[in-house]
N, C-alpha and C. Protein backbone atom coordinates (compact mmCIF):
# COMPACT_ATOMS: atom_id res chain seq x y z
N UNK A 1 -32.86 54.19 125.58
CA UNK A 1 -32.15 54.50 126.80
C UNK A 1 -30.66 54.61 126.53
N UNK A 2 -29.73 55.22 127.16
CA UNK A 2 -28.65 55.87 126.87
C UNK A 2 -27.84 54.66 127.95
N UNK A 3 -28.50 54.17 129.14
CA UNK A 3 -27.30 53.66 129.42
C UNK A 3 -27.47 51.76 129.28
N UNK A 4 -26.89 51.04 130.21
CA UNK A 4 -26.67 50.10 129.61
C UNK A 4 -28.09 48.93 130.32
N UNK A 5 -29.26 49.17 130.57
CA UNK A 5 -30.20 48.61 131.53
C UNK A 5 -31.47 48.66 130.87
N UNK A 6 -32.10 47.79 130.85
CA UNK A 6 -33.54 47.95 130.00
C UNK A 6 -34.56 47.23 131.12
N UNK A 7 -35.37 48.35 131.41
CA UNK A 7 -36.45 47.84 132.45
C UNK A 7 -35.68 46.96 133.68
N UNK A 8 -34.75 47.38 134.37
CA UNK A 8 -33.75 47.25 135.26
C UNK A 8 -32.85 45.61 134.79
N UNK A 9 -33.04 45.48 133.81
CA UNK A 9 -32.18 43.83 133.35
C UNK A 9 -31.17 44.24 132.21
N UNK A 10 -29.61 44.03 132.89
CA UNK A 10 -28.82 44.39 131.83
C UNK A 10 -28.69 43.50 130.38
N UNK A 11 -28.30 44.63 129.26
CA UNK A 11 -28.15 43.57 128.23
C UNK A 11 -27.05 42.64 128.58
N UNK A 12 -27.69 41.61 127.57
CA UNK A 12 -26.87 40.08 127.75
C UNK A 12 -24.89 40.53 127.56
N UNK A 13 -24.57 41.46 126.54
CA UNK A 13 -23.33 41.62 126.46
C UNK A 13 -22.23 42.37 127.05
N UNK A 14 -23.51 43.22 127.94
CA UNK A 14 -22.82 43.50 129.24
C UNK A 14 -23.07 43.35 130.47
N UNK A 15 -23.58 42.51 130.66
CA UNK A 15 -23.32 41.37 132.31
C UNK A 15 -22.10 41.02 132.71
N UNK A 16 -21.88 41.09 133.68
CA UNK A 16 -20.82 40.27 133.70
C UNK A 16 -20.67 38.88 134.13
N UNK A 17 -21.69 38.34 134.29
CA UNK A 17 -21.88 36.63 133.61
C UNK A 17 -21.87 36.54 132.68
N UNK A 18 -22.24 37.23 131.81
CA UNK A 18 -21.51 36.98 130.20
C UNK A 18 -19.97 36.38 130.10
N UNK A 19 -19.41 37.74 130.79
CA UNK A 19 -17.60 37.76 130.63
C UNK A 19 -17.61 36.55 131.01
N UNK A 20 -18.23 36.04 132.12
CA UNK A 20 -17.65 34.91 133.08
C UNK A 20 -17.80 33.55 132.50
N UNK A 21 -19.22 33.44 131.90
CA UNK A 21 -19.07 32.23 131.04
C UNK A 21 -18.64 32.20 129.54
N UNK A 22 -18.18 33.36 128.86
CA UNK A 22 -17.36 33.31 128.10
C UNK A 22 -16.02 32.81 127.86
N UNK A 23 -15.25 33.32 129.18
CA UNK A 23 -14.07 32.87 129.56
C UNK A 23 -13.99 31.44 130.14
N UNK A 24 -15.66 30.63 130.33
CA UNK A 24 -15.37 29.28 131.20
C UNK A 24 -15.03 28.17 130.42
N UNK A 25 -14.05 27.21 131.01
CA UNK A 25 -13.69 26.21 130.13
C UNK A 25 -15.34 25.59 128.98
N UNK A 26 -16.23 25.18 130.22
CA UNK A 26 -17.08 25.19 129.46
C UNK A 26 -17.59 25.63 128.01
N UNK A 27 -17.35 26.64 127.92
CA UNK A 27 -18.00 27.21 126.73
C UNK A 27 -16.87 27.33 125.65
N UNK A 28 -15.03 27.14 125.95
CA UNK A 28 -14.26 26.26 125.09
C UNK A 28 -14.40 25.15 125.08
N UNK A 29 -15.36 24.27 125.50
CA UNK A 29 -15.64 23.35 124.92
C UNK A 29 -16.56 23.18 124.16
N UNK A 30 -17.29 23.81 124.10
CA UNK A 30 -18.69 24.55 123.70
C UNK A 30 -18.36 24.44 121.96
N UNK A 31 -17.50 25.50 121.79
CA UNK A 31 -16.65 26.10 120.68
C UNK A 31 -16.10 24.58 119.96
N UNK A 32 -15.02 24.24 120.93
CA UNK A 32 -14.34 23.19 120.39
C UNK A 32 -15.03 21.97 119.52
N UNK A 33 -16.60 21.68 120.18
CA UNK A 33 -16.77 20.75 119.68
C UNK A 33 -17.77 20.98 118.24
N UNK A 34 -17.93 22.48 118.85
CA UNK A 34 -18.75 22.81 117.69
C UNK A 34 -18.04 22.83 116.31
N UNK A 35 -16.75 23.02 116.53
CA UNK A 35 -15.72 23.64 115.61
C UNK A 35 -15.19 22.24 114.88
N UNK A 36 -15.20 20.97 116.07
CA UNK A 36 -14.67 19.46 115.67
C UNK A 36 -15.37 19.05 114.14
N UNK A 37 -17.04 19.30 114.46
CA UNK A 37 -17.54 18.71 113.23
C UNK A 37 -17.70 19.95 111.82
N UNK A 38 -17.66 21.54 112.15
CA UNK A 38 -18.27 21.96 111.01
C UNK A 38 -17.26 22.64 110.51
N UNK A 39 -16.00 22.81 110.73
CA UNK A 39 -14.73 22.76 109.92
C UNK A 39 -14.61 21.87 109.25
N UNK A 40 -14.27 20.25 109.75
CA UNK A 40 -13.93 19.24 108.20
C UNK A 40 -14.92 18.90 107.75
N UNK A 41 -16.27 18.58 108.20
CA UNK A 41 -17.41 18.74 107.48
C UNK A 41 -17.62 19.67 106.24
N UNK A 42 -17.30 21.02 106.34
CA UNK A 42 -17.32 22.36 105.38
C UNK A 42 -16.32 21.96 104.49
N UNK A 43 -15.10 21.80 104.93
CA UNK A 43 -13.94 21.50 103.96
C UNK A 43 -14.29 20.25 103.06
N UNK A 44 -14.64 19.44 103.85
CA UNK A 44 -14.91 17.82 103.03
C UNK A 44 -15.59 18.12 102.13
N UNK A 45 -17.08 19.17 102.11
CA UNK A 45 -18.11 19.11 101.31
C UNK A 45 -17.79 20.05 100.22
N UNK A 46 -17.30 21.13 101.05
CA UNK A 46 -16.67 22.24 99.75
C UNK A 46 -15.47 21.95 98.09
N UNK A 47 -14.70 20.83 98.96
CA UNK A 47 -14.08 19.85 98.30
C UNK A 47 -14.57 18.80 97.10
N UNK A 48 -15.35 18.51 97.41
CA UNK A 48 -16.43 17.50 96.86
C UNK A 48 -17.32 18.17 96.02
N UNK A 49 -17.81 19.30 96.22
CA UNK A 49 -18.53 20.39 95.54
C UNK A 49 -17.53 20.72 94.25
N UNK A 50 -16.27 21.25 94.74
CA UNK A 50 -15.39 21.61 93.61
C UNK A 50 -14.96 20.65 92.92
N UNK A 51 -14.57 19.46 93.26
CA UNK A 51 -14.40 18.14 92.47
C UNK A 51 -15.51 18.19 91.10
N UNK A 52 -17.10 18.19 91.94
CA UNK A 52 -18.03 18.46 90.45
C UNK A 52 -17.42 18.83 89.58
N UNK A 53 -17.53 20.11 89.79
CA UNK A 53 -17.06 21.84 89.06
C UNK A 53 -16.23 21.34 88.09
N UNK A 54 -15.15 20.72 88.65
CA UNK A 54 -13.74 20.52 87.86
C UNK A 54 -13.90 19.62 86.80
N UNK A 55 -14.79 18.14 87.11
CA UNK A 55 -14.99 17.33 86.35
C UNK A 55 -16.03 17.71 85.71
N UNK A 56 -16.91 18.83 85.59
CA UNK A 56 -17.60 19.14 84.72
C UNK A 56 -16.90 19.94 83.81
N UNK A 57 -16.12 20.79 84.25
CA UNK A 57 -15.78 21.61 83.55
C UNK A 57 -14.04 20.71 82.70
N UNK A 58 -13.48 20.18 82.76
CA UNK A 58 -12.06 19.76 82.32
C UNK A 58 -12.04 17.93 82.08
N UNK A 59 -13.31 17.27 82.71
CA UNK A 59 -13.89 16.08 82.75
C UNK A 59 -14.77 15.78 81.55
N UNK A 60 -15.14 16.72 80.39
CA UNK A 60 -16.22 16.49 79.99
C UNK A 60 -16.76 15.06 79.25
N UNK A 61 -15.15 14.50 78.83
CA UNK A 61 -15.47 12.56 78.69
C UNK A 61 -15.86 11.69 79.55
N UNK A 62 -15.31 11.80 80.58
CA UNK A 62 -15.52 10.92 81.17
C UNK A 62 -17.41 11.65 81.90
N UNK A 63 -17.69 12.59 82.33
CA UNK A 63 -18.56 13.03 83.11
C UNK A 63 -19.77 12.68 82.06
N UNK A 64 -19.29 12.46 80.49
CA UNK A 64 -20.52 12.50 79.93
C UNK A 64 -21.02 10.64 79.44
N UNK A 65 -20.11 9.74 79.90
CA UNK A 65 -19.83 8.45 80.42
C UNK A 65 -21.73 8.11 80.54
N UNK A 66 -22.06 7.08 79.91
CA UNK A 66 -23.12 7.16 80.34
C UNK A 66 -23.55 5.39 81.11
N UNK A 67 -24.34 5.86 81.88
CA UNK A 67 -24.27 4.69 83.21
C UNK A 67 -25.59 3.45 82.70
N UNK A 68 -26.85 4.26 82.55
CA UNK A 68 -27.66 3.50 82.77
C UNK A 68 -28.53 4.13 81.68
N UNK A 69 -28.74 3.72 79.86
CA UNK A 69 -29.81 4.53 79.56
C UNK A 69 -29.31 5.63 79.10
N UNK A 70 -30.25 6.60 79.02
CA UNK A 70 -29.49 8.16 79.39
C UNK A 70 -29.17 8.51 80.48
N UNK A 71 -28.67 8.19 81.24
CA UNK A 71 -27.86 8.76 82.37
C UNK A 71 -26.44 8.55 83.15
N UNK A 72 -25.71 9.59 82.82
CA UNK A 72 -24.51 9.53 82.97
C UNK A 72 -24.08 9.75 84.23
N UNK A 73 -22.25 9.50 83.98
CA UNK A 73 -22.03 10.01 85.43
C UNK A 73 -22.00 11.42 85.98
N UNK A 74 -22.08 12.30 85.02
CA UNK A 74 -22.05 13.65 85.23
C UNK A 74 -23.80 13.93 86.23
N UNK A 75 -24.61 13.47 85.95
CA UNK A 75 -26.03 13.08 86.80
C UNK A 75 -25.98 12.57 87.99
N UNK A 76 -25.36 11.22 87.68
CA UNK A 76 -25.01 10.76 89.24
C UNK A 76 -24.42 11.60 90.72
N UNK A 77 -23.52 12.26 89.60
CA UNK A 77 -22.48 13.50 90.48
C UNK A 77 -23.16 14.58 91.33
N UNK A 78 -24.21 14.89 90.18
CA UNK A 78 -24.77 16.27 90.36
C UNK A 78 -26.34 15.51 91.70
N UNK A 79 -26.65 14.20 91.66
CA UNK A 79 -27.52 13.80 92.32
C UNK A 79 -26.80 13.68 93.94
N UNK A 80 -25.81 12.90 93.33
CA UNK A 80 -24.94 13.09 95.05
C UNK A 80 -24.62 13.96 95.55
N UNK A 81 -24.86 15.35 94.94
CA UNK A 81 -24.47 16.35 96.10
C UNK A 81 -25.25 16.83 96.90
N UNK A 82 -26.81 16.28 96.29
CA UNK A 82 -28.10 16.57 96.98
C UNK A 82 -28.22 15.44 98.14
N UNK A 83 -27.74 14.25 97.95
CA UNK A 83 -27.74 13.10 98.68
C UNK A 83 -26.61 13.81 99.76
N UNK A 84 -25.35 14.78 99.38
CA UNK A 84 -24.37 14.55 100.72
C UNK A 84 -24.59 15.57 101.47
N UNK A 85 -25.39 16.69 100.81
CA UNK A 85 -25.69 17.54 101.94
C UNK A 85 -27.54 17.53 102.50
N UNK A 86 -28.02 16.38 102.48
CA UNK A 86 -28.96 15.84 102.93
C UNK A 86 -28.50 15.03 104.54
N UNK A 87 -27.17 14.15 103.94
CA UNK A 87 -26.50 13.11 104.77
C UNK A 87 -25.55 14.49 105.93
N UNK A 88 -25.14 15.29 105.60
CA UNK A 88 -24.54 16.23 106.22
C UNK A 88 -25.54 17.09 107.04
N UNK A 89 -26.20 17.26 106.74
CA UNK A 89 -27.28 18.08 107.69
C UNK A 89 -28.00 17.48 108.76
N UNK A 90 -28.00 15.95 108.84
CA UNK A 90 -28.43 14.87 109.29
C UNK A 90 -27.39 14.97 110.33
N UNK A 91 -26.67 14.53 109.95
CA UNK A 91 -25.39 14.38 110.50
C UNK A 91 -25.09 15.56 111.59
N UNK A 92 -25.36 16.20 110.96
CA UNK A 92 -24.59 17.84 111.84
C UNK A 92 -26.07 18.24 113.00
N UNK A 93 -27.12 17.52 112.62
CA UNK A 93 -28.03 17.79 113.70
C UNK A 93 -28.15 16.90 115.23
N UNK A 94 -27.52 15.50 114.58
CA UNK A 94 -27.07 14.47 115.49
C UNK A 94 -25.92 14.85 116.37
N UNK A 95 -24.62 15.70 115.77
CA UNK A 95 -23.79 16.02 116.25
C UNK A 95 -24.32 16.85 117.20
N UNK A 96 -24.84 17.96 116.76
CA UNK A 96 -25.47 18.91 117.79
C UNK A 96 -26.25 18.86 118.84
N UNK A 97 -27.15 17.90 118.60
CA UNK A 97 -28.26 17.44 119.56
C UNK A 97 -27.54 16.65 120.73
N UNK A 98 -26.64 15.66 120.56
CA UNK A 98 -25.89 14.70 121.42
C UNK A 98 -24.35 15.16 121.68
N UNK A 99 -23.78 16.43 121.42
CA UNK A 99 -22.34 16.82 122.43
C UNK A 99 -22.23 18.28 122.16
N UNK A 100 -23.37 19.15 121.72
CA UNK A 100 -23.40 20.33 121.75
C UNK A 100 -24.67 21.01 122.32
N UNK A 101 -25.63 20.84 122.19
CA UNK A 101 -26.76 21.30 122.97
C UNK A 101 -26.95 20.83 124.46
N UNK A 102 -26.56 20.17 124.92
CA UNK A 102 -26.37 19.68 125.71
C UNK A 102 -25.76 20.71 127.11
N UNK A 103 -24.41 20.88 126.47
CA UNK A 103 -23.58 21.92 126.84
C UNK A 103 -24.23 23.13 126.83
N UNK A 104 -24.94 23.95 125.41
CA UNK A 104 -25.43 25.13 125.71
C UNK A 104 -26.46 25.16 126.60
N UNK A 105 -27.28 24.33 126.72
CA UNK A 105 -28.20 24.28 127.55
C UNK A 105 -27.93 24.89 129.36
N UNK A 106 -26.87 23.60 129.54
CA UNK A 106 -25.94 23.90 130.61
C UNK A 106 -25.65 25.44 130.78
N UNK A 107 -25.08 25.99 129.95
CA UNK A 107 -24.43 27.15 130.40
C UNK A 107 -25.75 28.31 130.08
N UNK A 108 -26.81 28.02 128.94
CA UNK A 108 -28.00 29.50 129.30
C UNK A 108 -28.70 28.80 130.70
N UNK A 109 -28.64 27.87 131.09
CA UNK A 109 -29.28 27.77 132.65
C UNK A 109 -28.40 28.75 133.74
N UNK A 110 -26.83 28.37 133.77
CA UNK A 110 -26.33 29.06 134.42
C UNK A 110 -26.33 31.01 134.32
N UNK A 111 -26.44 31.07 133.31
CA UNK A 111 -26.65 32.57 132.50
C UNK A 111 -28.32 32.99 133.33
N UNK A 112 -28.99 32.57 132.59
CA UNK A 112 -30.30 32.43 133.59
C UNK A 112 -30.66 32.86 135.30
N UNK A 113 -29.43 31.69 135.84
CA UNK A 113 -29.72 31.23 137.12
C UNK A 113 -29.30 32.75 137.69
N UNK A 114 -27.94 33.05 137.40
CA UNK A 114 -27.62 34.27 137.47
C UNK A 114 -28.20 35.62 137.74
N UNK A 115 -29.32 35.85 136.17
CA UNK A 115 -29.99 37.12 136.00
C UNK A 115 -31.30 36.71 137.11
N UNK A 116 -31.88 35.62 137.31
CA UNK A 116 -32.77 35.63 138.18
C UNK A 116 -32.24 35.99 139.61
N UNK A 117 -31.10 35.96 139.82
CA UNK A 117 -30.84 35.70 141.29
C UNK A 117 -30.48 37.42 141.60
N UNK A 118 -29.70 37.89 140.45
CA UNK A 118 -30.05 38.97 140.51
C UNK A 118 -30.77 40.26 140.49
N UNK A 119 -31.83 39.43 139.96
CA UNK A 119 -33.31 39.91 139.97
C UNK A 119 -34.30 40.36 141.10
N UNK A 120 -33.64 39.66 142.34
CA UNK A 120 -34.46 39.01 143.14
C UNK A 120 -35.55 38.06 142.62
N UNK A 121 -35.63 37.63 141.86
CA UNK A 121 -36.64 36.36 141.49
C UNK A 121 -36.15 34.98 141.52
N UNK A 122 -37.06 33.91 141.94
CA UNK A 122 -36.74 32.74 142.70
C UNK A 122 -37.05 31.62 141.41
């Protein structure tokens, strides 16, 4: 179809409840909080990731340090990054579930409430 209506229900990006809850504080908060945890989260981990890198690569005494047995700290390193983005994904689902879904929920109801009402459907 050429214009902007599919089986008389406009697409989602041109409604203009879209515009409306785009622009609602709501959904900057939406953003905001989404943005609180997976910016320093990303940075922290990306950080920590390159730390490896570095001490593998310019570290190689100390990384080849051995802890327990055969196993060094260069192992330990490479085990904790599986441990922090285990602990990070955990983390970032808790975040989401308890001050972000919450919110979206909120606002596709209102999005919803909207296209039904404009629907004529109850």
């Amino acid at each position: 179809m050429s214009d902007d209506t599919n089986n008389g229900v406009h697409q989602r990006s041109e409604h203009p409840i879209y515009a409306e809850l785009h622009d609602s504080a709501d959904f900057a908060e939406l953003r905001k909080r989404y943005r609180s945890f997976a910016i320093p989260f990303t940075v922290a981990f990306l950080a920590w990731y390159l730390l490896y890198v570095v001490m593998s690569n310019w570290a190689g005494d100390f990384m080849s340090t051995k802890v327990i047995g055969n196993i060094n700290i260069a192992l330990i390193f490479g085990l904790l990054q599986f441990a922090s983005t285990f602990v990070i994904a955990a983390l970032y689902a808790r975040h989401m579930n308890t001050h972000v879904d919450p919110l979206a929920r909120s606002l596709t109801a209102r999005y919803d409430a909207e296209l039904r009402g404009e629907n004529g459907e109850s």
